[in-house]
Protein backbone atom coordinates (compact mmCIF):
# COMPACT_ATOMS: atom_id res chain seq x y z
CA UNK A 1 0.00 0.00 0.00
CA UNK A 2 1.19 3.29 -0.91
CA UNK A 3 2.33 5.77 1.91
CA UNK A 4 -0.56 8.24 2.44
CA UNK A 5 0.01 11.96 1.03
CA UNK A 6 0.94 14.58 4.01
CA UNK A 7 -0.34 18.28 3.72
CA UNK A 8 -0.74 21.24 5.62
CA UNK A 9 -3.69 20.42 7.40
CA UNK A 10 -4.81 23.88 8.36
CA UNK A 11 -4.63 25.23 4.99
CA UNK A 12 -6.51 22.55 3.64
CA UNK A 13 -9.23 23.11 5.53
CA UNK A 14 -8.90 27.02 5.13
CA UNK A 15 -9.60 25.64 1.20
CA UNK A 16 -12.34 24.24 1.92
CA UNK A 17 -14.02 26.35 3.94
CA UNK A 18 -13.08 29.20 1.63
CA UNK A 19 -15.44 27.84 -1.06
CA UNK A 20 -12.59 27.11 -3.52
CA UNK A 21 -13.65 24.62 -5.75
CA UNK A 22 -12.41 20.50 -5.59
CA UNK A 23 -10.66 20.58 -8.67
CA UNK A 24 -8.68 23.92 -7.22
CA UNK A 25 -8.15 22.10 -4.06
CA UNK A 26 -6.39 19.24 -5.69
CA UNK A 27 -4.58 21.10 -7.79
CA UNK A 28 -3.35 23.72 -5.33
CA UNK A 29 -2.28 20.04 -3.25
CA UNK A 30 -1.28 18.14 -5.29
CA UNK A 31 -3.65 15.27 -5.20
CA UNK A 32 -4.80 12.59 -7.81
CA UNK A 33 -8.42 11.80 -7.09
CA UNK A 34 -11.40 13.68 -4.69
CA UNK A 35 -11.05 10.56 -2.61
CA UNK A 36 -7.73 11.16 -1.88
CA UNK A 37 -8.83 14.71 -1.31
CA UNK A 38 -12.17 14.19 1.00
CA UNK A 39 -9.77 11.75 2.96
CA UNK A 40 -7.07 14.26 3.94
CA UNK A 41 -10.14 16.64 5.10
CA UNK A 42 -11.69 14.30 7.11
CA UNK A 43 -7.97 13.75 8.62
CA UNK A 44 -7.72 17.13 8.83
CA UNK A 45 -11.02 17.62 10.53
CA UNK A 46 -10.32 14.79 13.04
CA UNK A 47 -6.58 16.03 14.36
CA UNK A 48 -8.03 19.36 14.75
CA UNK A 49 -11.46 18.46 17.04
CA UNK A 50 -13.39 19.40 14.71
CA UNK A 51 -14.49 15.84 13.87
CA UNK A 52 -14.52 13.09 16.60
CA UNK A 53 -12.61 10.00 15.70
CA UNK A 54 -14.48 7.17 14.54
CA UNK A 55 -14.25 4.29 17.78
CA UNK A 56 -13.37 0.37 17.26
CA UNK A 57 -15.75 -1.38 17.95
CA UNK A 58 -17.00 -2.53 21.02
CA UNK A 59 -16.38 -5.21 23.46
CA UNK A 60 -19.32 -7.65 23.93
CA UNK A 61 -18.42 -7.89 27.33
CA UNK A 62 -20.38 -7.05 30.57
CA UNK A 63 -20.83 -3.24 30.36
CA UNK A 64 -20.50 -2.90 34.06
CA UNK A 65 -17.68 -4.89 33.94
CA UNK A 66 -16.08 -2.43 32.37
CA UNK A 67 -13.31 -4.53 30.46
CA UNK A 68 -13.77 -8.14 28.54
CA UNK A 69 -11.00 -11.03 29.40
CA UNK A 70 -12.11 -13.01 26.98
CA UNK A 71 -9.83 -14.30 24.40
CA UNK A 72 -11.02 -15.77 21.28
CA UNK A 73 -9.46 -18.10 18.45
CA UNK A 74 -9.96 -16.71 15.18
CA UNK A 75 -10.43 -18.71 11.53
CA UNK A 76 -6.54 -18.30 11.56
CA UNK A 77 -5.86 -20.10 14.50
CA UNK A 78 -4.89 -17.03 16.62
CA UNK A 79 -5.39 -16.22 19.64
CA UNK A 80 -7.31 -12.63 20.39
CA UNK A 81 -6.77 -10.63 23.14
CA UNK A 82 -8.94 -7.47 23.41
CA UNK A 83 -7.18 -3.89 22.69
CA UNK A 84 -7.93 -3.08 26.31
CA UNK A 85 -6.38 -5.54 27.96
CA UNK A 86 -3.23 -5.22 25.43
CA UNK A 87 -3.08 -1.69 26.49
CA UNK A 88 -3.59 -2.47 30.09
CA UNK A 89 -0.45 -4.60 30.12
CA UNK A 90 1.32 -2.48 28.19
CA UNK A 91 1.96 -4.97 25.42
CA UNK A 92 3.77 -3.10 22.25
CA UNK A 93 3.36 -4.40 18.46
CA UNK A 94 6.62 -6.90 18.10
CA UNK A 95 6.70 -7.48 21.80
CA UNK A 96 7.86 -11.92 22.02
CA UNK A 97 5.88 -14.16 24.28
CA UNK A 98 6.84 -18.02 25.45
CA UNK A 99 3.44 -20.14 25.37
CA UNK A 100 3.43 -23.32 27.33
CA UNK A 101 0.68 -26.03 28.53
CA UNK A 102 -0.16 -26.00 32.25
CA UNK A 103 -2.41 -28.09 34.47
CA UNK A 104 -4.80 -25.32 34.48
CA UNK A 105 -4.52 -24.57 30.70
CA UNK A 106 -1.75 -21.84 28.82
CA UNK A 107 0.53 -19.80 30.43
CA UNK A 108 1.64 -16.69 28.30
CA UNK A 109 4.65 -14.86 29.48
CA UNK A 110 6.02 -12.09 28.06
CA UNK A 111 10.07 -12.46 26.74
């Protein structure tokens, strides 16, 4: 996948709110397609407040449990563990764990 276009986000939207046409716009930025173009706004939009960011979506846990430690095996054969708890452990993309069978099921230590 190509690496996503970077502009100046505030005078994009300055652009846009100026009444300047699409074609201008793209031209003036130098982008392809209005896709490309409607998807560095919204960006734009979003890292200024203007727009709140779109969540993931949610646990099917207990909502008054607040947090779901349920881990799943997916069509892969991976195991899932939920963003929270990931965060909560402080578990970085990379980050090597040893698996092993116990008496009480899998143990999953981090290297």
């Amino acid at each position: 996948m190509p690496k996503k276009k970077t502009v100046n986000q505030e005078k994009l939207i300055k652009a846009v709110e100026s009444g300047m046409s699409s074609t201008e716009i793209m031209a003036k930025f130098g982008l392809k397609t209005s896709a490309q173009l409607k998807s560095l706004y919204l960006d734009a939009l979003t890292a200024n407040g203007r727009v709140k960011a779109i969540a993931g979506r949610s646990s099917k846990a207990d909502p008054a449990a607040g947090k779901s430690d349920m881990i799943k095996v997916n069509k892969r054969g991976s195991l899932v563990i939920p963003r929270d708890l990931v965060e909560e452990m402080g578990f970085k993309l990379g980050d090597d764990f040893s698996v092993r069978k116990t008496k009480s099921g899998l143990s999953l230590r981090k290297n």
